[in-house]
PDB file of N, CA and C in Angstrom:
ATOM      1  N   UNK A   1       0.842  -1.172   0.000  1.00  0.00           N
ATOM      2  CA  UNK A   1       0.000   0.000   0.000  1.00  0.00           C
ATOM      3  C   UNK A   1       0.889   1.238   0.000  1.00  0.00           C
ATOM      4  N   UNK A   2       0.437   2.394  -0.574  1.00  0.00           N
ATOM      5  CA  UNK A   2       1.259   3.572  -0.494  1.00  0.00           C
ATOM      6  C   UNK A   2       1.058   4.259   0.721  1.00  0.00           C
ATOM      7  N   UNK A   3       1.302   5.595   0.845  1.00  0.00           N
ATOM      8  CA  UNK A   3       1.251   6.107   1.584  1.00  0.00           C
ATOM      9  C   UNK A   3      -0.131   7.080   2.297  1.00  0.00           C
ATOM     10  N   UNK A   4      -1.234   7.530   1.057  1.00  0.00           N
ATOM     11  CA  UNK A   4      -2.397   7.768   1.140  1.00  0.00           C
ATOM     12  C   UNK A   4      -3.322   6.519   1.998  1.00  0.00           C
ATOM     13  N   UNK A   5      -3.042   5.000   1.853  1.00  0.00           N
ATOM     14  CA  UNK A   5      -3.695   4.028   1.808  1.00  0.00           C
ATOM     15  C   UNK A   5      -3.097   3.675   3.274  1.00  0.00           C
ATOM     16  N   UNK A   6      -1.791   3.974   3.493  1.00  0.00           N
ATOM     17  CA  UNK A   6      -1.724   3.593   4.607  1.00  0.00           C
ATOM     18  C   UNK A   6      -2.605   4.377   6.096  1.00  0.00           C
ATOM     19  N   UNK A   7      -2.630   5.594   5.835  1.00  0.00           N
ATOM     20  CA  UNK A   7      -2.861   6.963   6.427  1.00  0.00           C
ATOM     21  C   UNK A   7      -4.602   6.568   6.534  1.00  0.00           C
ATOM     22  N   UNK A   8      -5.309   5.879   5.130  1.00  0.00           N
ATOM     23  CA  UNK A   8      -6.680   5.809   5.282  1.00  0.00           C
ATOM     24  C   UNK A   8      -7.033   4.565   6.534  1.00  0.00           C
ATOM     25  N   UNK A   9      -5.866   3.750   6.093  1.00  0.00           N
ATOM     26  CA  UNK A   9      -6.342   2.495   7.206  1.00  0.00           C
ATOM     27  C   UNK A   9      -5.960   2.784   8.554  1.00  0.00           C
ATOM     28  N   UNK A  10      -5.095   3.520   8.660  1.00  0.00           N
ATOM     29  CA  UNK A  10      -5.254   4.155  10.328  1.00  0.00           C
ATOM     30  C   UNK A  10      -5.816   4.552  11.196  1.00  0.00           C
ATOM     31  N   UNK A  11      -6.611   5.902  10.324  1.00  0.00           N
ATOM     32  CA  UNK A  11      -7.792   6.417  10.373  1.00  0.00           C
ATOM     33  C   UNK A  11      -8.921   5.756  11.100  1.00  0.00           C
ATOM     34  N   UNK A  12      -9.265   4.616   9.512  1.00  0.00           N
ATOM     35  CA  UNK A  12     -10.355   3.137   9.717  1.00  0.00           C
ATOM     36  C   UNK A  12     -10.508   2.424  10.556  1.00  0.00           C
ATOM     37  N   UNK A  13      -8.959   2.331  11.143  1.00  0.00           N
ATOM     38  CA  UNK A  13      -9.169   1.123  12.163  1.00  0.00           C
ATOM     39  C   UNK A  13      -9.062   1.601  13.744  1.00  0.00           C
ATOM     40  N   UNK A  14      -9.199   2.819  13.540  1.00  0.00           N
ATOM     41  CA  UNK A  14      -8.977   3.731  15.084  1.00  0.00           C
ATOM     42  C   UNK A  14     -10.078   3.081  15.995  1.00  0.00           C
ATOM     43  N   UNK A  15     -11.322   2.704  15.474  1.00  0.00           N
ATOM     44  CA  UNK A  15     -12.576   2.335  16.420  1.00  0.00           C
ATOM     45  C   UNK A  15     -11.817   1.069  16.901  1.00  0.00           C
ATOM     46  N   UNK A  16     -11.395   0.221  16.455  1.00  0.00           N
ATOM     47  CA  UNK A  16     -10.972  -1.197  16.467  1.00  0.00           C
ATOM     48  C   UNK A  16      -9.946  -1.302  17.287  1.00  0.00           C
ATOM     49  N   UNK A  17      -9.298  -0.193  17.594  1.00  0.00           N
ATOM     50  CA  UNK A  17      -7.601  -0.515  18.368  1.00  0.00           C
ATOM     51  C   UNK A  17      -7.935  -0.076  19.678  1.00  0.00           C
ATOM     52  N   UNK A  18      -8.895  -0.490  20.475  1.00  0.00           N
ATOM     53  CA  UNK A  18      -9.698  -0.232  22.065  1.00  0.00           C
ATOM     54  C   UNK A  18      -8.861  -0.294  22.792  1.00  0.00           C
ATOM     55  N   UNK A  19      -7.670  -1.460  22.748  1.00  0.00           N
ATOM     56  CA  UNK A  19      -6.526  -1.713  24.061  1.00  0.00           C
ATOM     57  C   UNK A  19      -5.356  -0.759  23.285  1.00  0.00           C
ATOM     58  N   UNK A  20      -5.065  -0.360  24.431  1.00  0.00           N
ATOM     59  CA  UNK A  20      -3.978   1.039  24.291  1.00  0.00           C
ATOM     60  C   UNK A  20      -2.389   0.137  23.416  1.00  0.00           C
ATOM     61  N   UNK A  21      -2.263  -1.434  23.693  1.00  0.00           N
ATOM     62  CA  UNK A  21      -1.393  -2.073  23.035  1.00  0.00           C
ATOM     63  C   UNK A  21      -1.081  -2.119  21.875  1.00  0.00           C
ATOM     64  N   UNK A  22      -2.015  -1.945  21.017  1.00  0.00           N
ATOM     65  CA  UNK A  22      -2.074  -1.742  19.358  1.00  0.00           C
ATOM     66  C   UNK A  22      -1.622  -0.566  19.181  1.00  0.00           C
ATOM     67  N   UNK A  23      -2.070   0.145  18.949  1.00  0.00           N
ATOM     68  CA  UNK A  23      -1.106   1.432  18.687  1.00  0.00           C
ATOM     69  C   UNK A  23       0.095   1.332  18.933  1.00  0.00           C
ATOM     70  N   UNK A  24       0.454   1.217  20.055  1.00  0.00           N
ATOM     71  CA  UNK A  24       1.737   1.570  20.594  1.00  0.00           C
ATOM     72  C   UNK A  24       2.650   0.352  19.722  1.00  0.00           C
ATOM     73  N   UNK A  25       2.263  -0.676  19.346  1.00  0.00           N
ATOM     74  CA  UNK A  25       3.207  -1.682  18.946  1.00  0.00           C
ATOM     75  C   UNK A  25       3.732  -1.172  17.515  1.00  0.00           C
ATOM     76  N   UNK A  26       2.110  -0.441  16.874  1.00  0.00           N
ATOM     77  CA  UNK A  26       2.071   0.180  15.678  1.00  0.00           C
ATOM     78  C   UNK A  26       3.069   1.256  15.465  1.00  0.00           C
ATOM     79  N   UNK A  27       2.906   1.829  16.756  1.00  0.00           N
ATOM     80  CA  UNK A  27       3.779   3.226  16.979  1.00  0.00           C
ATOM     81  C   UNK A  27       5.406   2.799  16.352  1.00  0.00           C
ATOM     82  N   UNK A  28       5.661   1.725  16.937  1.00  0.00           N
ATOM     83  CA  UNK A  28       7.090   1.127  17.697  1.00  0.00           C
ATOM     84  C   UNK A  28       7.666   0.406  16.333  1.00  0.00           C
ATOM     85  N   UNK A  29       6.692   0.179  15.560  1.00  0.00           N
ATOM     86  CA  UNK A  29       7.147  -0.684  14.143  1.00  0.00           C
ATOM     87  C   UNK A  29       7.431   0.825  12.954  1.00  0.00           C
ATOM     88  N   UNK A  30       6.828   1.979  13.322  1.00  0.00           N
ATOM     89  CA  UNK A  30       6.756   2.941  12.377  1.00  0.00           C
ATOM     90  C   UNK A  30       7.976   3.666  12.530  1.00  0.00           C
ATOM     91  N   UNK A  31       8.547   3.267  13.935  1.00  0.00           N
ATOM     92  CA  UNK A  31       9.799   4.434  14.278  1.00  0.00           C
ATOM     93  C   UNK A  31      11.036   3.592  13.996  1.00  0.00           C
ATOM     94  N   UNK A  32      10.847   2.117  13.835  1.00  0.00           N
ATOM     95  CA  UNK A  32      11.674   1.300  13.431  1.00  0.00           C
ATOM     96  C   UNK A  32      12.677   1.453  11.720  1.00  0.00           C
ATOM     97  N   UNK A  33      13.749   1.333  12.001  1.00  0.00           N
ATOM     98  CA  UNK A  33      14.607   1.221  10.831  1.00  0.00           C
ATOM     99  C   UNK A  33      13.736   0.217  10.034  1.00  0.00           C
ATOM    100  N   UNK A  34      13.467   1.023   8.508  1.00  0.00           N
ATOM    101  CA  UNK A  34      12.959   0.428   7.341  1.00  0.00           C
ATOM    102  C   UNK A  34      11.717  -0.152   7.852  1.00  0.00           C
ATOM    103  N   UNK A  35      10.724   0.686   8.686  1.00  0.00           N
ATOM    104  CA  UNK A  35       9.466   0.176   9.131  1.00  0.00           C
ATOM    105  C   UNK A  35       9.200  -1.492   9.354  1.00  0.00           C
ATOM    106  N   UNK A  36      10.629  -1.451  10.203  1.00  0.00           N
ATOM    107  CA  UNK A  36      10.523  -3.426  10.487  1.00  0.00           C
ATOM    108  C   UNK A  36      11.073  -3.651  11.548  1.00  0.00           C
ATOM    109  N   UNK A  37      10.795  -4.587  12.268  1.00  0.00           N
ATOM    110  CA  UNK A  37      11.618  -5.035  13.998  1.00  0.00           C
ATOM    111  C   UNK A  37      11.129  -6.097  13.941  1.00  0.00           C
ATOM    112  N   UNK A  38      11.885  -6.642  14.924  1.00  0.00           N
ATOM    113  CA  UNK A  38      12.265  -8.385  15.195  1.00  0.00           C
ATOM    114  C   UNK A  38      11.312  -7.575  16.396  1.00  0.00           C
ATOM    115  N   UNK A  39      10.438  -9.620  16.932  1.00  0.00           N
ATOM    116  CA  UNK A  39       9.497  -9.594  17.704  1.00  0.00           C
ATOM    117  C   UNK A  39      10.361  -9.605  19.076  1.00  0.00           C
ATOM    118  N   UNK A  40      11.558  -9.751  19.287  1.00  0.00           N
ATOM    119  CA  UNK A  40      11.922  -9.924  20.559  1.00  0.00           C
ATOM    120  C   UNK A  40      12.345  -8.386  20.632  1.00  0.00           C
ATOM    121  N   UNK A  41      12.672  -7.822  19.783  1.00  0.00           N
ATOM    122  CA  UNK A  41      12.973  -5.760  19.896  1.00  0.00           C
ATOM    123  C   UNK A  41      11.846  -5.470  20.275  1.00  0.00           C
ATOM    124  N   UNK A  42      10.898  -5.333  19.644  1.00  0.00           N
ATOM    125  CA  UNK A  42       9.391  -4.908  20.249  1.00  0.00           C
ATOM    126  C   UNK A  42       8.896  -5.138  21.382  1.00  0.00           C
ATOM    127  N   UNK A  43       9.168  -6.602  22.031  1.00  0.00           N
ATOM    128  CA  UNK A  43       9.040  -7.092  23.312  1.00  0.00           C
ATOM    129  C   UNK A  43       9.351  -6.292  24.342  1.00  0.00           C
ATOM    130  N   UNK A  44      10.758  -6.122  24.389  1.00  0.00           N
ATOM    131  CA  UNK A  44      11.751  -5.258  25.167  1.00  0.00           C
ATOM    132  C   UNK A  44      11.329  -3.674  25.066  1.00  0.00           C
ATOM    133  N   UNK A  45      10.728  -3.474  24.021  1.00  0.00           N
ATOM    134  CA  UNK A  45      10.388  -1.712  23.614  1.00  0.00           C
ATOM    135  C   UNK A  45       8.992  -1.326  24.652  1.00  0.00           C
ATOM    136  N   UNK A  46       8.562  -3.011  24.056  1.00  0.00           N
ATOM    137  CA  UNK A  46       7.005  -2.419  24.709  1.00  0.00           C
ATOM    138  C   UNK A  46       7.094  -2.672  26.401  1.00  0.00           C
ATOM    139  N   UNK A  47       7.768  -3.873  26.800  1.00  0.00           N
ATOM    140  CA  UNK A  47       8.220  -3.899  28.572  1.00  0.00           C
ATOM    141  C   UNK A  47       8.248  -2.163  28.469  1.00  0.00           C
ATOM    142  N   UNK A  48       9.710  -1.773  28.482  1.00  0.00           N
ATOM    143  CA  UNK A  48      10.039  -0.466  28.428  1.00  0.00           C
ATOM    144  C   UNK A  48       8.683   0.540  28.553  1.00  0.00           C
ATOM    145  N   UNK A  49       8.348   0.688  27.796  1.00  0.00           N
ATOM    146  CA  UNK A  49       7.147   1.424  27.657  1.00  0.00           C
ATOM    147  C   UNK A  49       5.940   1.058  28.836  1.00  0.00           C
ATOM    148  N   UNK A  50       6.429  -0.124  29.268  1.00  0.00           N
ATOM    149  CA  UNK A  50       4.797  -0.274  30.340  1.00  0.00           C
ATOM    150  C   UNK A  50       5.931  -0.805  31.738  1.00  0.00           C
ATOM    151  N   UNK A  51       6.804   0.155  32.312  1.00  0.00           N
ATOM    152  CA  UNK A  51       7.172  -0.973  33.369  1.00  0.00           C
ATOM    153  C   UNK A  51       6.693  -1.233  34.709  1.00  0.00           C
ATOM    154  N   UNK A  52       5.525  -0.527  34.851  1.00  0.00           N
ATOM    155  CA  UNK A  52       4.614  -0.931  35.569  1.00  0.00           C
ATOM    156  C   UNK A  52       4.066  -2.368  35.740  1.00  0.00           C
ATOM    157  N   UNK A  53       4.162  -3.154  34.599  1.00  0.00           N
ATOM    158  CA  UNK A  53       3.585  -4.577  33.895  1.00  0.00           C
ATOM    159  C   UNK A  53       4.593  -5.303  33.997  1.00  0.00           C
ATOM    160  N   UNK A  54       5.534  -5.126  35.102  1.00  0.00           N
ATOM    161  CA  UNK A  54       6.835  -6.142  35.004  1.00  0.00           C
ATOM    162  C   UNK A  54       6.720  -7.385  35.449  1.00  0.00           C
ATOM    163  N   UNK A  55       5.598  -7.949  35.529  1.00  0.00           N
ATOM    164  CA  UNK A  55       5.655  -9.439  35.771  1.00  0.00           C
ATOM    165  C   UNK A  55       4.543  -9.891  33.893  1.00  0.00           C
ATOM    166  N   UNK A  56       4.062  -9.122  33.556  1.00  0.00           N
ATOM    167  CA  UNK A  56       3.576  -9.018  32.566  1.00  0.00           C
ATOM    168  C   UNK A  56       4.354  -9.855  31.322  1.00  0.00           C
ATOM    169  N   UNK A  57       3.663 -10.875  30.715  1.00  0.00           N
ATOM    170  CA  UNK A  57       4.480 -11.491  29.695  1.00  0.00           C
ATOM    171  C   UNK A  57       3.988 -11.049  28.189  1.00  0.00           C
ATOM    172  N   UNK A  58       4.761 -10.118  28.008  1.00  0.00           N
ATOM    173  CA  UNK A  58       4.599  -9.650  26.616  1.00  0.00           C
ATOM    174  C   UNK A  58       4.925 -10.646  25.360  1.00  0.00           C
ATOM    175  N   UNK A  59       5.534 -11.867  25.568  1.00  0.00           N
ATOM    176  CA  UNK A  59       5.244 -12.784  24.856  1.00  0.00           C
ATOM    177  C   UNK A  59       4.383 -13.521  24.439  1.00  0.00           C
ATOM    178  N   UNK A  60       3.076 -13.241  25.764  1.00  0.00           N
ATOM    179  CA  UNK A  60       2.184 -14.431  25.363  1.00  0.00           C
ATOM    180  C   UNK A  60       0.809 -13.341  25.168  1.00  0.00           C
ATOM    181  N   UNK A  61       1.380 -12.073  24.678  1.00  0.00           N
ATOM    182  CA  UNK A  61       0.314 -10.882  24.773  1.00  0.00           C
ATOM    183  C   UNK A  61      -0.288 -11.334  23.231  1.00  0.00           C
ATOM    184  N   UNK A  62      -1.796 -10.456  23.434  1.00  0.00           N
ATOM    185  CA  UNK A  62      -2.604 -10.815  22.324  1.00  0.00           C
ATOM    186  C   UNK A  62      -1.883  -9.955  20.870  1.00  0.00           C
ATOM    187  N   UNK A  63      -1.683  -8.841  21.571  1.00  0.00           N
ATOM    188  CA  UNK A  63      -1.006  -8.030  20.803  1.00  0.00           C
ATOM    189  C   UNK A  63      -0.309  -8.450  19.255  1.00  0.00           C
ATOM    190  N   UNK A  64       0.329  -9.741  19.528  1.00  0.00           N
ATOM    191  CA  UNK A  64       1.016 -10.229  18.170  1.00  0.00           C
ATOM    192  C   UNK A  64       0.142 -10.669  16.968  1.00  0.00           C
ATOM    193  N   UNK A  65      -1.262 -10.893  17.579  1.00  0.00           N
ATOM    194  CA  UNK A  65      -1.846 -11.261  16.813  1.00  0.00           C
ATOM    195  C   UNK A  65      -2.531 -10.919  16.299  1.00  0.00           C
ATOM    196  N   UNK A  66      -3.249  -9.950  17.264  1.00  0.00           N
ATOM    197  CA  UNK A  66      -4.126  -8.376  16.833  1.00  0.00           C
ATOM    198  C   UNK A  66      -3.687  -7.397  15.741  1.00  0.00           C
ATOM    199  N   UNK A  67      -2.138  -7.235  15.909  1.00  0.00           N
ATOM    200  CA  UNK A  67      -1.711  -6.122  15.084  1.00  0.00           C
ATOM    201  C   UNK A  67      -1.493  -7.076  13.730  1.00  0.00           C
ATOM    202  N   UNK A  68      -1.031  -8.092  13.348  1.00  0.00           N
ATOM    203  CA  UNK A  68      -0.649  -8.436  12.160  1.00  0.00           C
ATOM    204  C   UNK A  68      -2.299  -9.171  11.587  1.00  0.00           C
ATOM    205  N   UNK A  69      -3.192  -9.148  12.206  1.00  0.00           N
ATOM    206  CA  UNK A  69      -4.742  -9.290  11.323  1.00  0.00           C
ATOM    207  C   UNK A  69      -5.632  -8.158  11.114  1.00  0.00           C
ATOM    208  N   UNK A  70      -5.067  -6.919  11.674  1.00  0.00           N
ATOM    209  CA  UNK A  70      -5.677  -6.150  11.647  1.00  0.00           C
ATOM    210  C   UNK A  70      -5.998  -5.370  10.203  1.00  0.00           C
ATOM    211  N   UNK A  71      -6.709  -5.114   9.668  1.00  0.00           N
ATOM    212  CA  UNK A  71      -7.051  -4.987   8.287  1.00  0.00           C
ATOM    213  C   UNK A  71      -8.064  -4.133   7.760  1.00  0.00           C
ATOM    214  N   UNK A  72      -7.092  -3.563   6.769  1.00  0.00           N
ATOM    215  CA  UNK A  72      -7.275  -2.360   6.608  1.00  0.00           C
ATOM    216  C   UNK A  72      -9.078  -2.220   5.237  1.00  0.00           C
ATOM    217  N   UNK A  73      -9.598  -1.327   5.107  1.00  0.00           N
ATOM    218  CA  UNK A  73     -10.450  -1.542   4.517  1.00  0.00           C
ATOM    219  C   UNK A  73     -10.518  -2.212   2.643  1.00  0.00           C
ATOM    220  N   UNK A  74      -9.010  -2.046   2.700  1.00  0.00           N
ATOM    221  CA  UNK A  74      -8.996  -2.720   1.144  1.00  0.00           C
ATOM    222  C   UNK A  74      -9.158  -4.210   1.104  1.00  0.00           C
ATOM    223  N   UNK A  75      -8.616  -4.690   2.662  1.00  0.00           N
ATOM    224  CA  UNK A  75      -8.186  -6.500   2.584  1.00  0.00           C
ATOM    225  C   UNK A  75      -6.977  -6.550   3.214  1.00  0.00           C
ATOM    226  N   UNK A  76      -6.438  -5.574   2.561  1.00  0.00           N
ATOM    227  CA  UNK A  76      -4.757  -5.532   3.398  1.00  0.00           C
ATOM    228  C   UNK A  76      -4.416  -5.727   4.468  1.00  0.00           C
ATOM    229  N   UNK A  77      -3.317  -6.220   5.214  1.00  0.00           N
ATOM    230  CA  UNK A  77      -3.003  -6.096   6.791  1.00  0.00           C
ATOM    231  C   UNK A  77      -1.745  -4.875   6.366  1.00  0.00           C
ATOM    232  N   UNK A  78      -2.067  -3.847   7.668  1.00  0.00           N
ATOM    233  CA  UNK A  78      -0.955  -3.128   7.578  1.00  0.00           C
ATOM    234  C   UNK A  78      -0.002  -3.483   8.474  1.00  0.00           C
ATOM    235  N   UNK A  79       0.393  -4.790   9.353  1.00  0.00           N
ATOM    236  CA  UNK A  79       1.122  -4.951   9.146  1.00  0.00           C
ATOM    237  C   UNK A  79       1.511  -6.811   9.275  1.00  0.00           C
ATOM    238  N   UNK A  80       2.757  -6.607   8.119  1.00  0.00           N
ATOM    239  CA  UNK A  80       2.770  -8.424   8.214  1.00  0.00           C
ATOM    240  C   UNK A  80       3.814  -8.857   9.552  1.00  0.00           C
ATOM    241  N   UNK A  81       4.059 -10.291   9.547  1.00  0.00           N
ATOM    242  CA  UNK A  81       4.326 -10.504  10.494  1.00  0.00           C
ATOM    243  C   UNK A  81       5.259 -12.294  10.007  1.00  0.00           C
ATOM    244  N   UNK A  82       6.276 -12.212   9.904  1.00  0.00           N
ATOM    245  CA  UNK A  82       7.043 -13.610   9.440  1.00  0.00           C
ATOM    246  C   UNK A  82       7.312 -14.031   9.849  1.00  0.00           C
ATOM    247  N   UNK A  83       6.653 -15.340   9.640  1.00  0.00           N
ATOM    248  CA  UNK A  83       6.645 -16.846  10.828  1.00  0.00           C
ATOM    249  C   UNK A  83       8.265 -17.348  11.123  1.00  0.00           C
ATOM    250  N   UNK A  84       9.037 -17.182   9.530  1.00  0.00           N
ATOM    251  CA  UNK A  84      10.328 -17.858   9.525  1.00  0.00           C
ATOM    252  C   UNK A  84      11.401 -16.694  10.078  1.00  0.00           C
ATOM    253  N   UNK A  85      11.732 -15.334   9.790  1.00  0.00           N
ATOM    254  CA  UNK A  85      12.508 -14.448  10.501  1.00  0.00           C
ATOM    255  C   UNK A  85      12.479 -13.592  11.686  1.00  0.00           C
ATOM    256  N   UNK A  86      10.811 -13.976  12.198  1.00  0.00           N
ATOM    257  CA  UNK A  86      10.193 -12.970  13.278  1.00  0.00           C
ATOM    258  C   UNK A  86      10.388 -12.186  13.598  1.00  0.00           C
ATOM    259  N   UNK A  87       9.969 -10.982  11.814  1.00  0.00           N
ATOM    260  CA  UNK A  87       9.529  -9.759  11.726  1.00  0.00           C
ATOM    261  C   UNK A  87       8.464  -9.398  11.512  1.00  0.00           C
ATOM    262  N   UNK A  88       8.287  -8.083  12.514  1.00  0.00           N
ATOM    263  CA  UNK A  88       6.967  -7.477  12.139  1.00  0.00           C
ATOM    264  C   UNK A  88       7.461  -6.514  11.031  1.00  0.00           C
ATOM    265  N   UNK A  89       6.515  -5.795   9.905  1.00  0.00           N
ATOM    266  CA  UNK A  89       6.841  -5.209   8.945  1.00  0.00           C
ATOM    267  C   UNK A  89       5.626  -4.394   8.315  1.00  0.00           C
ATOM    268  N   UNK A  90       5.515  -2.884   8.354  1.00  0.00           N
ATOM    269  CA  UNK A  90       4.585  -2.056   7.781  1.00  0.00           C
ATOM    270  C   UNK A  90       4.642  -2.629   6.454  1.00  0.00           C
ATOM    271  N   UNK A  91       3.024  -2.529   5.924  1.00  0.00           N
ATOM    272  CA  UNK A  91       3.024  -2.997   4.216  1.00  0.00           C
ATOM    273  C   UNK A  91       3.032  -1.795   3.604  1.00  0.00           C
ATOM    274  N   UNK A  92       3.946  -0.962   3.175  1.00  0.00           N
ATOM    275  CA  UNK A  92       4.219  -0.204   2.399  1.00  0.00           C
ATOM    276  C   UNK A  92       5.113  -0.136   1.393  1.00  0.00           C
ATOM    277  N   UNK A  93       4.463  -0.402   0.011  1.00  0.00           N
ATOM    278  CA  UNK A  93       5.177  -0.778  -1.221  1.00  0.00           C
ATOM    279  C   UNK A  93       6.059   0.328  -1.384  1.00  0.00           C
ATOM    280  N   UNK A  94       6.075   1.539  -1.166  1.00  0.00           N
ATOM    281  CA  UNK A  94       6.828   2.420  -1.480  1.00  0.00           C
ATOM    282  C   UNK A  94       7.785   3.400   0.060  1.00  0.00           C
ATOM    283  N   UNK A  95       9.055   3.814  -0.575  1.00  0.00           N
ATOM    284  CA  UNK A  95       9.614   4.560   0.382  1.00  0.00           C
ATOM    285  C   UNK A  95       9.086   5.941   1.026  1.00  0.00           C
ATOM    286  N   UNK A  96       8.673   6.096   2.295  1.00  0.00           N
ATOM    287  CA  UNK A  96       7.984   6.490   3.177  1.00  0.00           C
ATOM    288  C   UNK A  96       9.017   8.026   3.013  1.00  0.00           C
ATOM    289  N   UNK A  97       8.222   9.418   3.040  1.00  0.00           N
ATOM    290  CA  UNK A  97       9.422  10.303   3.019  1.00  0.00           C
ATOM    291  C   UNK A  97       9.300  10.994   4.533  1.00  0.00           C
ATOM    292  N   UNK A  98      10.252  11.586   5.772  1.00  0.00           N
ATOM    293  CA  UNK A  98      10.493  11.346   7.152  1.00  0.00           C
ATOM    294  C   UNK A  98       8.677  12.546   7.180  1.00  0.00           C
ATOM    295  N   UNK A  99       8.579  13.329   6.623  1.00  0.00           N
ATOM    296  CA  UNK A  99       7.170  13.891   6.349  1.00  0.00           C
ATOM    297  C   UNK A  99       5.916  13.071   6.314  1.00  0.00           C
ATOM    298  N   UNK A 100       6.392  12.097   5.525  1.00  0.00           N
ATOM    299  CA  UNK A 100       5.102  10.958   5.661  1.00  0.00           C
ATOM    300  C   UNK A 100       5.190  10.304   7.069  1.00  0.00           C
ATOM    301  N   UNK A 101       6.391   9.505   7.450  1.00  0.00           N
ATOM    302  CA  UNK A 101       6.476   8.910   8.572  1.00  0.00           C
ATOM    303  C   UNK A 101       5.666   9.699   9.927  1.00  0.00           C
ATOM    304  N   UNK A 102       6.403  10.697   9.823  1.00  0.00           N
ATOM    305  CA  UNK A 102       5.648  11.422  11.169  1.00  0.00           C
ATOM    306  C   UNK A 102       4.239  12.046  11.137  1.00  0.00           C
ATOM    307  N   UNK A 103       3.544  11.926  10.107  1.00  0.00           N
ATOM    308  CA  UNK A 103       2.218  11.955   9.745  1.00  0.00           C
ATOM    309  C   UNK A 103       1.530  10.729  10.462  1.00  0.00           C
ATOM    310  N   UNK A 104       2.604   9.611  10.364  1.00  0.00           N
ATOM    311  CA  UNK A 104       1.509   8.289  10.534  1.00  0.00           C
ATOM    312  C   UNK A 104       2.059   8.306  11.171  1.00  0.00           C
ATOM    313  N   UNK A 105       2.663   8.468  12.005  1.00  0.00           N
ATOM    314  CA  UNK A 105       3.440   8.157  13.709  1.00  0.00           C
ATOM    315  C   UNK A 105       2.595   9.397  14.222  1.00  0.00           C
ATOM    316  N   UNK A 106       2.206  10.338  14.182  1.00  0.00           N
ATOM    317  CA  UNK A 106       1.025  11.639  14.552  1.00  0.00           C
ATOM    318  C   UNK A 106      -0.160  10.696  15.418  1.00  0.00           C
ATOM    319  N   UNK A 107      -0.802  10.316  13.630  1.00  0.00           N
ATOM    320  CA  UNK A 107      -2.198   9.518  13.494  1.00  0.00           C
ATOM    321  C   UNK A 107      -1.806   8.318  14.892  1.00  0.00           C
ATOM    322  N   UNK A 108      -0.870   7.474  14.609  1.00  0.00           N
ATOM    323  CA  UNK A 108      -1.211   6.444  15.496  1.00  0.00           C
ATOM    324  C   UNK A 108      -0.949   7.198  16.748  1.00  0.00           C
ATOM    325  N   UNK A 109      -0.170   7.679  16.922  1.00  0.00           N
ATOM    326  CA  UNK A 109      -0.337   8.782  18.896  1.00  0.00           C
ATOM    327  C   UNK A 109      -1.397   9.117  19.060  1.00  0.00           C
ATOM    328  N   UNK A 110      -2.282   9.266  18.040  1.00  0.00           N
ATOM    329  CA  UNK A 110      -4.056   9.746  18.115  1.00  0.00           C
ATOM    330  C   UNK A 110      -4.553   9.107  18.671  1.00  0.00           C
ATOM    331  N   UNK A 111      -4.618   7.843  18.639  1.00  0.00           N
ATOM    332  CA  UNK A 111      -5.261   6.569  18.824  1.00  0.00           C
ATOM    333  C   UNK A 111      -4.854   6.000  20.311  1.00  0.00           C
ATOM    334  N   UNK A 112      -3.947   6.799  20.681  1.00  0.00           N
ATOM    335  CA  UNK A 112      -2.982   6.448  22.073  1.00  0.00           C
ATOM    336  C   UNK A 112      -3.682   7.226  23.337  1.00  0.00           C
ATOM    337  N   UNK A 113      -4.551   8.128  22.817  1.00  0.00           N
ATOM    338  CA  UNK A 113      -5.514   9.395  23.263  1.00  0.00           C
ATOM    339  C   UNK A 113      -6.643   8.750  23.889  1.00  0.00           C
TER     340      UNK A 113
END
């Protein structure tokens, strides 16, 4: 998806992202080098981010599964998720310019609201 398409499914799926976890994972994959992170970086990002939840197992959180089915109004998932390298990865066919990025890093802090 480009960059209009990504921005629409953000938008779309704002009703849908109720637990404050989605976003933020969303957040955490958008600020990521080449909009991609290994699931054990995210783990550690998102502890970080909640350390209040320190007995909390962010491994066995729903979160992994929520964010990579979550789907956008075309069909798309915005974001995938690979069984064999365990990366999460924004679906954006094209290079993001740091203007776009912080547009959709904006939008998803919206959702953090």
């Amino acid at each position: 998806m480009n960059f209009q398409e990504a921005q629409n499914c953000i938008l779309a799926v704002k009703p849908t992202m109720k637990a404050p976890y989605k976003p933020q994972l969303l957040k955490l994959v958008l600020e990521s080098e080449n909009l991609q992170d290994s699931k054990v970086n995210l783990q550690k990002k998102m502890a970080n981010l909640n350390p209040q939840n320190k007995n909390y197992s962010w491994a066995s959180c729903p979160v992994w599964t929520a964010i990579s089915t979550q789907k956008c109004q075309t069909g798309q998932s915005l974001v995938s998720f690979d069984k064999t390298t365990k990366i999460f990865k924004m679906n954006v066919d094209t290079t993001l310019t740091s203007e776009q990025k912080r547009k959709l890093i904006s939008l998803v802090e919206g959702l953090l609201k």
